[in-house]
PDB file of N, CA and C in Angstrom:
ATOM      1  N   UNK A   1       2.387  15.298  -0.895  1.00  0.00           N
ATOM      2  CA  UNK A   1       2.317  15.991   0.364  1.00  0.00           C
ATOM      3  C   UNK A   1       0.892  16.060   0.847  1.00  0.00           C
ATOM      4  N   UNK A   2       0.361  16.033   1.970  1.00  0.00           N
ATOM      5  CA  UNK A   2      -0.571  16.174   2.586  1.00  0.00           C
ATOM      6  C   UNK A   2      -1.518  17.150   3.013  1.00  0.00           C
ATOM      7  N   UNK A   3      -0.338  17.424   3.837  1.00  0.00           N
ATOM      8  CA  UNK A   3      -0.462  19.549   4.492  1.00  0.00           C
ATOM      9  C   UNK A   3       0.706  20.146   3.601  1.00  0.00           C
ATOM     10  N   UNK A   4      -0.015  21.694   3.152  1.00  0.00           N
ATOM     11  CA  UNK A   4       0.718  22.709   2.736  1.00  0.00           C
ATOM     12  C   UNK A   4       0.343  23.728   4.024  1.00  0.00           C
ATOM     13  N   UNK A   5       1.092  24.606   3.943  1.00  0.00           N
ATOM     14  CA  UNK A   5       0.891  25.662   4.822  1.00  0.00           C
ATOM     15  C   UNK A   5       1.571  26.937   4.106  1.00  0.00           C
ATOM     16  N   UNK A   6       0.946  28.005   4.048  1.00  0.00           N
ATOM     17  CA  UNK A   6       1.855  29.352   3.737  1.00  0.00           C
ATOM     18  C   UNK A   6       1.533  30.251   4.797  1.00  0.00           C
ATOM     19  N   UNK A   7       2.385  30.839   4.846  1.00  0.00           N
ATOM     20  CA  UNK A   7       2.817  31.916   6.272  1.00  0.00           C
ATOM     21  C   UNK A   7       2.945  33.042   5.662  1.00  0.00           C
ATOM     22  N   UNK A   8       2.064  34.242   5.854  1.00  0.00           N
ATOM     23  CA  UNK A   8       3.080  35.932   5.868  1.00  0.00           C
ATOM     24  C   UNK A   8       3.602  36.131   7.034  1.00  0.00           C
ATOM     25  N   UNK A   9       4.423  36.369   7.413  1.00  0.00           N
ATOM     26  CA  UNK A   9       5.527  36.310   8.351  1.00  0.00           C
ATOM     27  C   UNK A   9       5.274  37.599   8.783  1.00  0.00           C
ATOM     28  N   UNK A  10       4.357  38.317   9.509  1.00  0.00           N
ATOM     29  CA  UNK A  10       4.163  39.140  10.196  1.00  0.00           C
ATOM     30  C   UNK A  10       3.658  39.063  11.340  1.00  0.00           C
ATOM     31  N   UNK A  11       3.558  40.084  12.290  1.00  0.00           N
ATOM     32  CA  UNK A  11       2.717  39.894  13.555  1.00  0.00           C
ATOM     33  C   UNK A  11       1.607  38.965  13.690  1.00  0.00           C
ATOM     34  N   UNK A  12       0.556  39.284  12.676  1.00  0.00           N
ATOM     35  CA  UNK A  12      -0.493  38.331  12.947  1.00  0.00           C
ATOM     36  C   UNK A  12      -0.491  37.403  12.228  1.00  0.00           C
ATOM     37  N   UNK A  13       0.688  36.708  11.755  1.00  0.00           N
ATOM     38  CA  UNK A  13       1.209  35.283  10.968  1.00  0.00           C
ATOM     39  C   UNK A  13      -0.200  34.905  10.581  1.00  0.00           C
ATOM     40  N   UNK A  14      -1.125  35.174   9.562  1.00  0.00           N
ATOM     41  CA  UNK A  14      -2.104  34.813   9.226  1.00  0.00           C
ATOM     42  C   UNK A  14      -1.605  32.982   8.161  1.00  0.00           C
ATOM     43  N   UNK A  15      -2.227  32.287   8.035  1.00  0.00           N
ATOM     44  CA  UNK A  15      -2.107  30.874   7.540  1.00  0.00           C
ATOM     45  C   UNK A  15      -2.812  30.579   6.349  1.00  0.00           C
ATOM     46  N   UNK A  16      -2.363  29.969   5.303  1.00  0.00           N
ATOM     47  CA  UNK A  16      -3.102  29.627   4.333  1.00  0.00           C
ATOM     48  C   UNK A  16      -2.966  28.127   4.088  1.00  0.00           C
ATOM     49  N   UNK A  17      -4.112  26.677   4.520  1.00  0.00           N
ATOM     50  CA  UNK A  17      -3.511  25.646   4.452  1.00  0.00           C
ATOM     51  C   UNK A  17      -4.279  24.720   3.290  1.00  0.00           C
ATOM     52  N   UNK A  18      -3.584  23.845   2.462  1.00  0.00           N
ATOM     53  CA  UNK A  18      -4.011  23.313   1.577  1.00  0.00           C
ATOM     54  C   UNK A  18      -3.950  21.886   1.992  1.00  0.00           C
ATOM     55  N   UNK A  19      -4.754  21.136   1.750  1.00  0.00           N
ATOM     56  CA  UNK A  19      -4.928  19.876   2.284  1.00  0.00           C
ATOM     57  C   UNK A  19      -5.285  18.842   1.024  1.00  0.00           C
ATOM     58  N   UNK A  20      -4.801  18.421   0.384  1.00  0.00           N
ATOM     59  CA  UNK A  20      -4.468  17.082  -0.902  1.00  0.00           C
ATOM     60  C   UNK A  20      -4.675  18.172  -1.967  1.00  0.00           C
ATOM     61  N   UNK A  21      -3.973  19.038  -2.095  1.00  0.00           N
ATOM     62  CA  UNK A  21      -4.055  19.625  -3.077  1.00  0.00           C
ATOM     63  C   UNK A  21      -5.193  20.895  -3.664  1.00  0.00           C
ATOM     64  N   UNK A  22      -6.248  20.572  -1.949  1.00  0.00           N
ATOM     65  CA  UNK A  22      -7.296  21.911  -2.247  1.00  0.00           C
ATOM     66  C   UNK A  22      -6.850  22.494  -0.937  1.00  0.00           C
ATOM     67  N   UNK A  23      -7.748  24.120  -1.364  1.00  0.00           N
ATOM     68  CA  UNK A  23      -7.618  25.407  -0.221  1.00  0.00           C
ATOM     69  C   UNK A  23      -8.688  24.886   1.253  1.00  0.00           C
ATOM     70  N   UNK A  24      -8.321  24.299   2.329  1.00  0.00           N
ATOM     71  CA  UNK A  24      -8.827  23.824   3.004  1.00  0.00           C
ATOM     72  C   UNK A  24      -9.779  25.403   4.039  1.00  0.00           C
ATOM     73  N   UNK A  25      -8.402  25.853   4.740  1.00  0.00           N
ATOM     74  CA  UNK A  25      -9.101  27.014   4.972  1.00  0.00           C
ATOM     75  C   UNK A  25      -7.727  28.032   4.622  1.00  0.00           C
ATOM     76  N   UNK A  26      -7.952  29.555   4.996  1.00  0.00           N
ATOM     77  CA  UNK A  26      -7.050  30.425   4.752  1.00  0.00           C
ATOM     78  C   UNK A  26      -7.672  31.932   5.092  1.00  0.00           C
ATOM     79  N   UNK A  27      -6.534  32.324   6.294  1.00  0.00           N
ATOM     80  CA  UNK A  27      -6.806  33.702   6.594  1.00  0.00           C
ATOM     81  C   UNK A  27      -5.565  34.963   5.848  1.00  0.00           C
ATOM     82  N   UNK A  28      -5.023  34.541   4.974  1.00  0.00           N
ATOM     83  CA  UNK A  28      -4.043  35.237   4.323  1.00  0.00           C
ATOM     84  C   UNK A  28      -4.309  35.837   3.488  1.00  0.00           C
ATOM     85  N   UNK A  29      -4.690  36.880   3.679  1.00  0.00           N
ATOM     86  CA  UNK A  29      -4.826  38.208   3.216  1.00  0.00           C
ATOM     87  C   UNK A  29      -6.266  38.663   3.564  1.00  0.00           C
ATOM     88  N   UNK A  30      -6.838  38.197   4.583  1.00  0.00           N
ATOM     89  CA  UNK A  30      -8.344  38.042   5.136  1.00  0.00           C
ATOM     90  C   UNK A  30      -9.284  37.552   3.808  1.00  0.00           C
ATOM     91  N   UNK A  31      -8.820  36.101   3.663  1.00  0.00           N
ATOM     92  CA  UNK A  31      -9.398  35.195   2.991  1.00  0.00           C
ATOM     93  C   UNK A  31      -9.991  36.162   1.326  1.00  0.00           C
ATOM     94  N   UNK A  32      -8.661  36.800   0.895  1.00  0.00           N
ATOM     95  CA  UNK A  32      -8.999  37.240  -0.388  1.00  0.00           C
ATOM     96  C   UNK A  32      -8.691  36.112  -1.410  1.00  0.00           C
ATOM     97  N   UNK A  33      -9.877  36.263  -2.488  1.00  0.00           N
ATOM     98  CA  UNK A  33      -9.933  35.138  -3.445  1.00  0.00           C
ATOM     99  C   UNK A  33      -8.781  35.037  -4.356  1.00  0.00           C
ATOM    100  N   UNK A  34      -7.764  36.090  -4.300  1.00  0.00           N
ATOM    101  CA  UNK A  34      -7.041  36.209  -4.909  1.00  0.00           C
ATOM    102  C   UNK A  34      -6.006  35.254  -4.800  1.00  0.00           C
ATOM    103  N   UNK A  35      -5.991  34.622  -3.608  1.00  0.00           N
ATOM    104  CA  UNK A  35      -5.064  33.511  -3.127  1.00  0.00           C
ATOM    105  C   UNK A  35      -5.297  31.775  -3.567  1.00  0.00           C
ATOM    106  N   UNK A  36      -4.689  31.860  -4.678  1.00  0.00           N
ATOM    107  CA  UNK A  36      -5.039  30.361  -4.501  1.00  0.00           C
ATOM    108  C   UNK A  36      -3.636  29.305  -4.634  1.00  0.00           C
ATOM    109  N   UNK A  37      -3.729  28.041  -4.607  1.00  0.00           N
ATOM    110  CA  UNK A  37      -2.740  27.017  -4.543  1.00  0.00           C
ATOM    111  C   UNK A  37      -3.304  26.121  -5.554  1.00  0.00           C
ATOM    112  N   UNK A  38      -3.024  25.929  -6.439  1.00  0.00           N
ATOM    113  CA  UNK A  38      -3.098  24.692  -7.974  1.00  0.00           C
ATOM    114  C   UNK A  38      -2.020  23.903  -8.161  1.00  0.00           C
ATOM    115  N   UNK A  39      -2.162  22.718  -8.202  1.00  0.00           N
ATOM    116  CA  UNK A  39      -1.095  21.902  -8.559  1.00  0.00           C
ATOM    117  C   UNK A  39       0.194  22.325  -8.068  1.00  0.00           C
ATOM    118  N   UNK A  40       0.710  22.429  -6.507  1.00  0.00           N
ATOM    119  CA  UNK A  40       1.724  23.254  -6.217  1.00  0.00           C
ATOM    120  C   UNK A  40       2.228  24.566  -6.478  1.00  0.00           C
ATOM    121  N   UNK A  41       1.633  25.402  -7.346  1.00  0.00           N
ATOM    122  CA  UNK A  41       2.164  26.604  -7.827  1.00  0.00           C
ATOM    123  C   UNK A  41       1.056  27.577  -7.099  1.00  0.00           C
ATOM    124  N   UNK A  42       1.629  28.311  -6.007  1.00  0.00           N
ATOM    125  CA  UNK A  42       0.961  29.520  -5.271  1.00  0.00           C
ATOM    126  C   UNK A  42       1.220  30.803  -5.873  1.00  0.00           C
ATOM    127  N   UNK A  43      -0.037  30.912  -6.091  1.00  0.00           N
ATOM    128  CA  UNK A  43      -0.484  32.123  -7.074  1.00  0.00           C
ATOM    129  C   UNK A  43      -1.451  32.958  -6.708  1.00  0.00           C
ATOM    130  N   UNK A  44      -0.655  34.079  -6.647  1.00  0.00           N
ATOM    131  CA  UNK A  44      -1.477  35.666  -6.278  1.00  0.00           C
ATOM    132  C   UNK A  44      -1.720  36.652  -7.541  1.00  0.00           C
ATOM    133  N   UNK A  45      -2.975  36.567  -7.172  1.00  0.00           N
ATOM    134  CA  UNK A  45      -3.366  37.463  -8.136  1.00  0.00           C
ATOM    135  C   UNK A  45      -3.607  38.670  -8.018  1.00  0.00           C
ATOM    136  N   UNK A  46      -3.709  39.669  -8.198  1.00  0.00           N
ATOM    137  CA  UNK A  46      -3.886  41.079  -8.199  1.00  0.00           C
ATOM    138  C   UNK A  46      -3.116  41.959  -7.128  1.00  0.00           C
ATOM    139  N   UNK A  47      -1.876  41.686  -6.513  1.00  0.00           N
ATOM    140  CA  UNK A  47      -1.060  42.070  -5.714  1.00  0.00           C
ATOM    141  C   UNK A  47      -1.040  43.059  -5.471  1.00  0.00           C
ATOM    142  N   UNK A  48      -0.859  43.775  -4.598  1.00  0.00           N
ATOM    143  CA  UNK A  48      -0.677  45.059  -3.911  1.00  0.00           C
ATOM    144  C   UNK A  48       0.488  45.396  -3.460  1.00  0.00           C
ATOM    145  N   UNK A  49       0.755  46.774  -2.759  1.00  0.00           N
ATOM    146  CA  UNK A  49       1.914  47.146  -1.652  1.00  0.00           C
ATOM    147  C   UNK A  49       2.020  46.419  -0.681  1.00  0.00           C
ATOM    148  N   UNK A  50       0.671  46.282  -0.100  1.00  0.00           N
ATOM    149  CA  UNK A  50       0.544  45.351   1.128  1.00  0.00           C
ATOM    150  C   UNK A  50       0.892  44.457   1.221  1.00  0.00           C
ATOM    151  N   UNK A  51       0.732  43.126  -0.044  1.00  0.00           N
ATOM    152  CA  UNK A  51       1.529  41.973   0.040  1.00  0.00           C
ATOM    153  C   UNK A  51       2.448  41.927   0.231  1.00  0.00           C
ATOM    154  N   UNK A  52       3.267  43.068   0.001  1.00  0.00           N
ATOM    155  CA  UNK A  52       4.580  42.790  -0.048  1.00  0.00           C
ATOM    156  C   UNK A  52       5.296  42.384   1.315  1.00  0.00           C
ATOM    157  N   UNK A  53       6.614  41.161   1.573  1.00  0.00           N
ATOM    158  CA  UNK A  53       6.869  40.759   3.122  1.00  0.00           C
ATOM    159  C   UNK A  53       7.414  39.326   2.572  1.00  0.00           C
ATOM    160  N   UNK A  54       8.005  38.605   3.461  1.00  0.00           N
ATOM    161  CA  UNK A  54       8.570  37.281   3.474  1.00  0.00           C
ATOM    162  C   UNK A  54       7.210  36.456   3.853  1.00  0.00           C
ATOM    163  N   UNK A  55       7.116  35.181   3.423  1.00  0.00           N
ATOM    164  CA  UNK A  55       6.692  34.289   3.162  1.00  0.00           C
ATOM    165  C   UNK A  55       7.129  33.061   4.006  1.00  0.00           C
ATOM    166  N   UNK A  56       6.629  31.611   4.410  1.00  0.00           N
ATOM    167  CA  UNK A  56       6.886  30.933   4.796  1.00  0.00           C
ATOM    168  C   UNK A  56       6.685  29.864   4.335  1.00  0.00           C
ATOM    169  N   UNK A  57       6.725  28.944   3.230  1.00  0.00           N
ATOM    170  CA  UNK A  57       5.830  27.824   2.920  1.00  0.00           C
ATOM    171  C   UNK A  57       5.908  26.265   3.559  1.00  0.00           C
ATOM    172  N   UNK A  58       5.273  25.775   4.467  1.00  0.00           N
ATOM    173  CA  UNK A  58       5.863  24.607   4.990  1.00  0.00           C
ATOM    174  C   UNK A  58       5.023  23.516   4.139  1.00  0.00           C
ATOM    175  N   UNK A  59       5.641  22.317   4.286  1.00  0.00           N
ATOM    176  CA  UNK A  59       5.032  20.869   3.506  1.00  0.00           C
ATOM    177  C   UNK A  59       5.463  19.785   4.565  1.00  0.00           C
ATOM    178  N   UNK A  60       4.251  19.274   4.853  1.00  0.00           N
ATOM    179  CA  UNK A  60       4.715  17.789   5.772  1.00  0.00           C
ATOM    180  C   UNK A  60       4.410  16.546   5.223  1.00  0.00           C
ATOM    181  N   UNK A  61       5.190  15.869   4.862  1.00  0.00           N
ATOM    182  CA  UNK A  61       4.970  14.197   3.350  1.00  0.00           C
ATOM    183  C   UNK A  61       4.312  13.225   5.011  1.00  0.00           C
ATOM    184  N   UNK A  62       3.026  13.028   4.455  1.00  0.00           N
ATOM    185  CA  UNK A  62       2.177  12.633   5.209  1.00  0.00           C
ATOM    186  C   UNK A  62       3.260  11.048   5.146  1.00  0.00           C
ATOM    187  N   UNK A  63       3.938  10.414   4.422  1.00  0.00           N
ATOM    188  CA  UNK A  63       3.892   9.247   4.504  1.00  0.00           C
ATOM    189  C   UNK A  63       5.471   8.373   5.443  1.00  0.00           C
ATOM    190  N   UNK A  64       6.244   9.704   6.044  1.00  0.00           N
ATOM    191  CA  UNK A  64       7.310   9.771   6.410  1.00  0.00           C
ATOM    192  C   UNK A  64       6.776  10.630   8.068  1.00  0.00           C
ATOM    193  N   UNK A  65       5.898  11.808   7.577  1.00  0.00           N
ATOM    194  CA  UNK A  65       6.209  13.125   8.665  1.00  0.00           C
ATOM    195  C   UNK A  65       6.918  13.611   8.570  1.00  0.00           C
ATOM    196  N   UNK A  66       7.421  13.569   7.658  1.00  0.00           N
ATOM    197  CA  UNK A  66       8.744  14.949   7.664  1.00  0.00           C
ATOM    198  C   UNK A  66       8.305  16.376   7.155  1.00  0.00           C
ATOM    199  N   UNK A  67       8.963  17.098   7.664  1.00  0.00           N
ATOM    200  CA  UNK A  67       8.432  18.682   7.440  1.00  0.00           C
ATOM    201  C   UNK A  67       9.720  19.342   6.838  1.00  0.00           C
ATOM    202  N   UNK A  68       9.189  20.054   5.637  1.00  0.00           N
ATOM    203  CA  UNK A  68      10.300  20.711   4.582  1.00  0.00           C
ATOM    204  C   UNK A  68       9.632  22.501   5.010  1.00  0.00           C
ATOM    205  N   UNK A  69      10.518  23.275   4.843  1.00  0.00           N
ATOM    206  CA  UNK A  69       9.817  24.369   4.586  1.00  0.00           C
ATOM    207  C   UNK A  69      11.216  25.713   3.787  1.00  0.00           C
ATOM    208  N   UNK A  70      10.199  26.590   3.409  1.00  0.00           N
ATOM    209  CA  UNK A  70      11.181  27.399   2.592  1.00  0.00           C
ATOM    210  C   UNK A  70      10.357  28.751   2.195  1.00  0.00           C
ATOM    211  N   UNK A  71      11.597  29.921   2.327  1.00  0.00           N
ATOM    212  CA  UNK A  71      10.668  30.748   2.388  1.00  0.00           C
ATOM    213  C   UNK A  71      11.113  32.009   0.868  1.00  0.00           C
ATOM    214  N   UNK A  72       9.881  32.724   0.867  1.00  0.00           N
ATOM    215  CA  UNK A  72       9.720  33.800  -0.120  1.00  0.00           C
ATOM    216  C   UNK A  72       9.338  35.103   0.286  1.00  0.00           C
ATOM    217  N   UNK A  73      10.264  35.998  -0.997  1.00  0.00           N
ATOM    218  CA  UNK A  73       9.989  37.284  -0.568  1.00  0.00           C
ATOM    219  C   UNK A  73       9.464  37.783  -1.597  1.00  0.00           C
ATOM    220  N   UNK A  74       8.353  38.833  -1.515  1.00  0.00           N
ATOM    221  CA  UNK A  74       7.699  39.627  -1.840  1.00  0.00           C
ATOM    222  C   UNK A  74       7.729  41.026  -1.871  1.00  0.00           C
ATOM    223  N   UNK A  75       8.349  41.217  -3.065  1.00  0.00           N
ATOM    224  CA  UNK A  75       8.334  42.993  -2.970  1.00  0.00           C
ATOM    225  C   UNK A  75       7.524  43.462  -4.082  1.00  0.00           C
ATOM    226  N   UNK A  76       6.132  44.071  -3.763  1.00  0.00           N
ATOM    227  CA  UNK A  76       5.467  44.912  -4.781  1.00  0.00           C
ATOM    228  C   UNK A  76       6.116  46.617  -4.632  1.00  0.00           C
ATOM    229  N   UNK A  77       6.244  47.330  -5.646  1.00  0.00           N
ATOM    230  CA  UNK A  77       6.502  48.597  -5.801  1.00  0.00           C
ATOM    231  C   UNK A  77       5.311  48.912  -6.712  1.00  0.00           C
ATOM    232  N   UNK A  78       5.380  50.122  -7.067  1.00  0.00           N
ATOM    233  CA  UNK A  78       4.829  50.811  -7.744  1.00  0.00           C
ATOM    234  C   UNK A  78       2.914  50.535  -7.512  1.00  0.00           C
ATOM    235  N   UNK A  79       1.666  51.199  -8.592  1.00  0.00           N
ATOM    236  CA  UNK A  79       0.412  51.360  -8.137  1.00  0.00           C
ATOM    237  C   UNK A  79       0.330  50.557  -9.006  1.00  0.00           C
ATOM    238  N   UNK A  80       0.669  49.567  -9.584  1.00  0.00           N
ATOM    239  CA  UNK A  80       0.112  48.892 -10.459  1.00  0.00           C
ATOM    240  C   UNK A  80      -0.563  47.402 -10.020  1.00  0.00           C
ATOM    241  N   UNK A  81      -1.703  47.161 -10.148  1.00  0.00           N
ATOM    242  CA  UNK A  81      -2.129  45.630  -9.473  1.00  0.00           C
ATOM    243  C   UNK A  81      -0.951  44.467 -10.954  1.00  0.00           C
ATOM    244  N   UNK A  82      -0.354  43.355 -10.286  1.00  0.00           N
ATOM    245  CA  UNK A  82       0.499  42.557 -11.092  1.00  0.00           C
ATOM    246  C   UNK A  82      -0.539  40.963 -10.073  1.00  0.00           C
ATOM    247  N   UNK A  83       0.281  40.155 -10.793  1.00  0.00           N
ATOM    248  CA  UNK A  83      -0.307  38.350 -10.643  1.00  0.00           C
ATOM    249  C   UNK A  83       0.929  37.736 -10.292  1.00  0.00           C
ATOM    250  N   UNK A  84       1.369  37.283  -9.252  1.00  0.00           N
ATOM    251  CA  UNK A  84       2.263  36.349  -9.063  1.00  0.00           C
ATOM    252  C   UNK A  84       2.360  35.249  -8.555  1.00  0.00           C
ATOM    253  N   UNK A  85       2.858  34.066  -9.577  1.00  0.00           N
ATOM    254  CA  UNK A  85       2.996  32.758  -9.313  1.00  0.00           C
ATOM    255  C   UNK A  85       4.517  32.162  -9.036  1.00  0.00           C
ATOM    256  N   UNK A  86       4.730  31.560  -7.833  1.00  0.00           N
ATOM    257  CA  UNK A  86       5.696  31.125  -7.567  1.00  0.00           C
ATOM    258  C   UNK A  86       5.525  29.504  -7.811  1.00  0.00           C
ATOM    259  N   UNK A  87       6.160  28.604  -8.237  1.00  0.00           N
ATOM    260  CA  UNK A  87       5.865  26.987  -8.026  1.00  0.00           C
ATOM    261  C   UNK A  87       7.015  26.289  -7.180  1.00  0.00           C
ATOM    262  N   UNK A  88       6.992  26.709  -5.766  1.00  0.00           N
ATOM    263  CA  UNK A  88       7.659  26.245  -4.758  1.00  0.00           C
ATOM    264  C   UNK A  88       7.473  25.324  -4.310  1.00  0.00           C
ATOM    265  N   UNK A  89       6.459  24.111  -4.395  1.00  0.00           N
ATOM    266  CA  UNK A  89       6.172  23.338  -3.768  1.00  0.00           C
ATOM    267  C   UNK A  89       7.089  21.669  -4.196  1.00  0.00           C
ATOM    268  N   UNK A  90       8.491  21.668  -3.951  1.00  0.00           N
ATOM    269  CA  UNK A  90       8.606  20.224  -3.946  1.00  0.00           C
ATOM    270  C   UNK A  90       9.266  19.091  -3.479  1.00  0.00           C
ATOM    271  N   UNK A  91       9.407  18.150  -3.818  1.00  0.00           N
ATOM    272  CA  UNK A  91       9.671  16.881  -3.096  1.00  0.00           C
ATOM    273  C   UNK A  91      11.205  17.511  -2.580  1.00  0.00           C
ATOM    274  N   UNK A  92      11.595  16.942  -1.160  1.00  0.00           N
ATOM    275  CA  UNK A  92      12.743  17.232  -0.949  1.00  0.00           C
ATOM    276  C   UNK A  92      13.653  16.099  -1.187  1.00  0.00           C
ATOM    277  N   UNK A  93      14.515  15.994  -0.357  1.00  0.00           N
ATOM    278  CA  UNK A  93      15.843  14.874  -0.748  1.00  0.00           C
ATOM    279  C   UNK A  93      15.953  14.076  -2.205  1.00  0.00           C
ATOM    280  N   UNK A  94      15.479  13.001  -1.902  1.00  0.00           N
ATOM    281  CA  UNK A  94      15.783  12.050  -3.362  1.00  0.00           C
ATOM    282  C   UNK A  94      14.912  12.165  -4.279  1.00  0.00           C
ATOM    283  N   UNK A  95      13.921  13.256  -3.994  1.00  0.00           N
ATOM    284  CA  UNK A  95      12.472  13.644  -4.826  1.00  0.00           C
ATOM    285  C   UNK A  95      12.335  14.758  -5.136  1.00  0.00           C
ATOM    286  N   UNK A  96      13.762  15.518  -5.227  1.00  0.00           N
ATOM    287  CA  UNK A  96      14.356  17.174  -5.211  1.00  0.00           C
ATOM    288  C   UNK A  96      13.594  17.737  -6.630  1.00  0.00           C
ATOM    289  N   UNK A  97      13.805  16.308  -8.047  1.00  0.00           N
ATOM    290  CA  UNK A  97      13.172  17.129  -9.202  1.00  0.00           C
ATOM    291  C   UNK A  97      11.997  16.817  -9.059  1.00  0.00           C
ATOM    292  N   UNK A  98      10.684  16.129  -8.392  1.00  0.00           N
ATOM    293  CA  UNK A  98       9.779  15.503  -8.887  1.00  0.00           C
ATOM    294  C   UNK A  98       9.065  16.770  -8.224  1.00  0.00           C
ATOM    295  N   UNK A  99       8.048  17.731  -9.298  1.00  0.00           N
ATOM    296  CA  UNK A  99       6.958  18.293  -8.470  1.00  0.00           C
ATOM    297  C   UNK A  99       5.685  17.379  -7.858  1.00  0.00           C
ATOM    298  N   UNK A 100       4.938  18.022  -7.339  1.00  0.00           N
ATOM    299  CA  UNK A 100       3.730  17.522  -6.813  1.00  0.00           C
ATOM    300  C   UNK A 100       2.677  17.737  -8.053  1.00  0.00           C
ATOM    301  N   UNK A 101       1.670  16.798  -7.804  1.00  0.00           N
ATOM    302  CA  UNK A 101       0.665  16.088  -8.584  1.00  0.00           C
ATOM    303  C   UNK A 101      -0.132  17.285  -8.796  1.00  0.00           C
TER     304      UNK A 101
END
């Protein structure tokens, strides 16, 4: 994939976009370091109440243009800071098991 994109799905839909596999730019969560993208697996670290909300993750396969996207929800409770890694990122149709590089 080419472009990643993650969405918090709120008013100010802030963007987090990854471009061949690095953090190109990202205003999601006002560019806290806590956000990163590795080898397809988007991973938050030190989570809050605040994170908590639906998600958007889009992927466009630079070599087709096609655009996949799929989304996540986020519910933090309690005062405790936690780390969460989701590994959502992958090939769709005939490339359903293959993750990304």
């Amino acid at each position: 994939y080419d472009k990643d994109e993650v969405h918090n799905n709120n008013t100010n839909d802030p963007v987090c976009r990854v471009k061949y596999g690095r953090m190109k730019d990202c205003d999601l969560y006002s560019n806290r370091p806590e956000v990163t993208v590795i080898n397809g697996t988007l991973i938050i670290n030190r989570v809050i109440r605040a994170d908590s909300g639906n998600y958007t993750l889009t992927l466009n396969h630079r070599s087709d243009g096609t655009e996949t996207s799929t989304d996540l929800q986020v519910n933090v409770e309690g005062t405790e800071t936690l780390s969460l890694q989701s590994h959502v990122l992958q090939r769709p149709h005939s490339h359903a098991n293959e993750s990304l590089p």
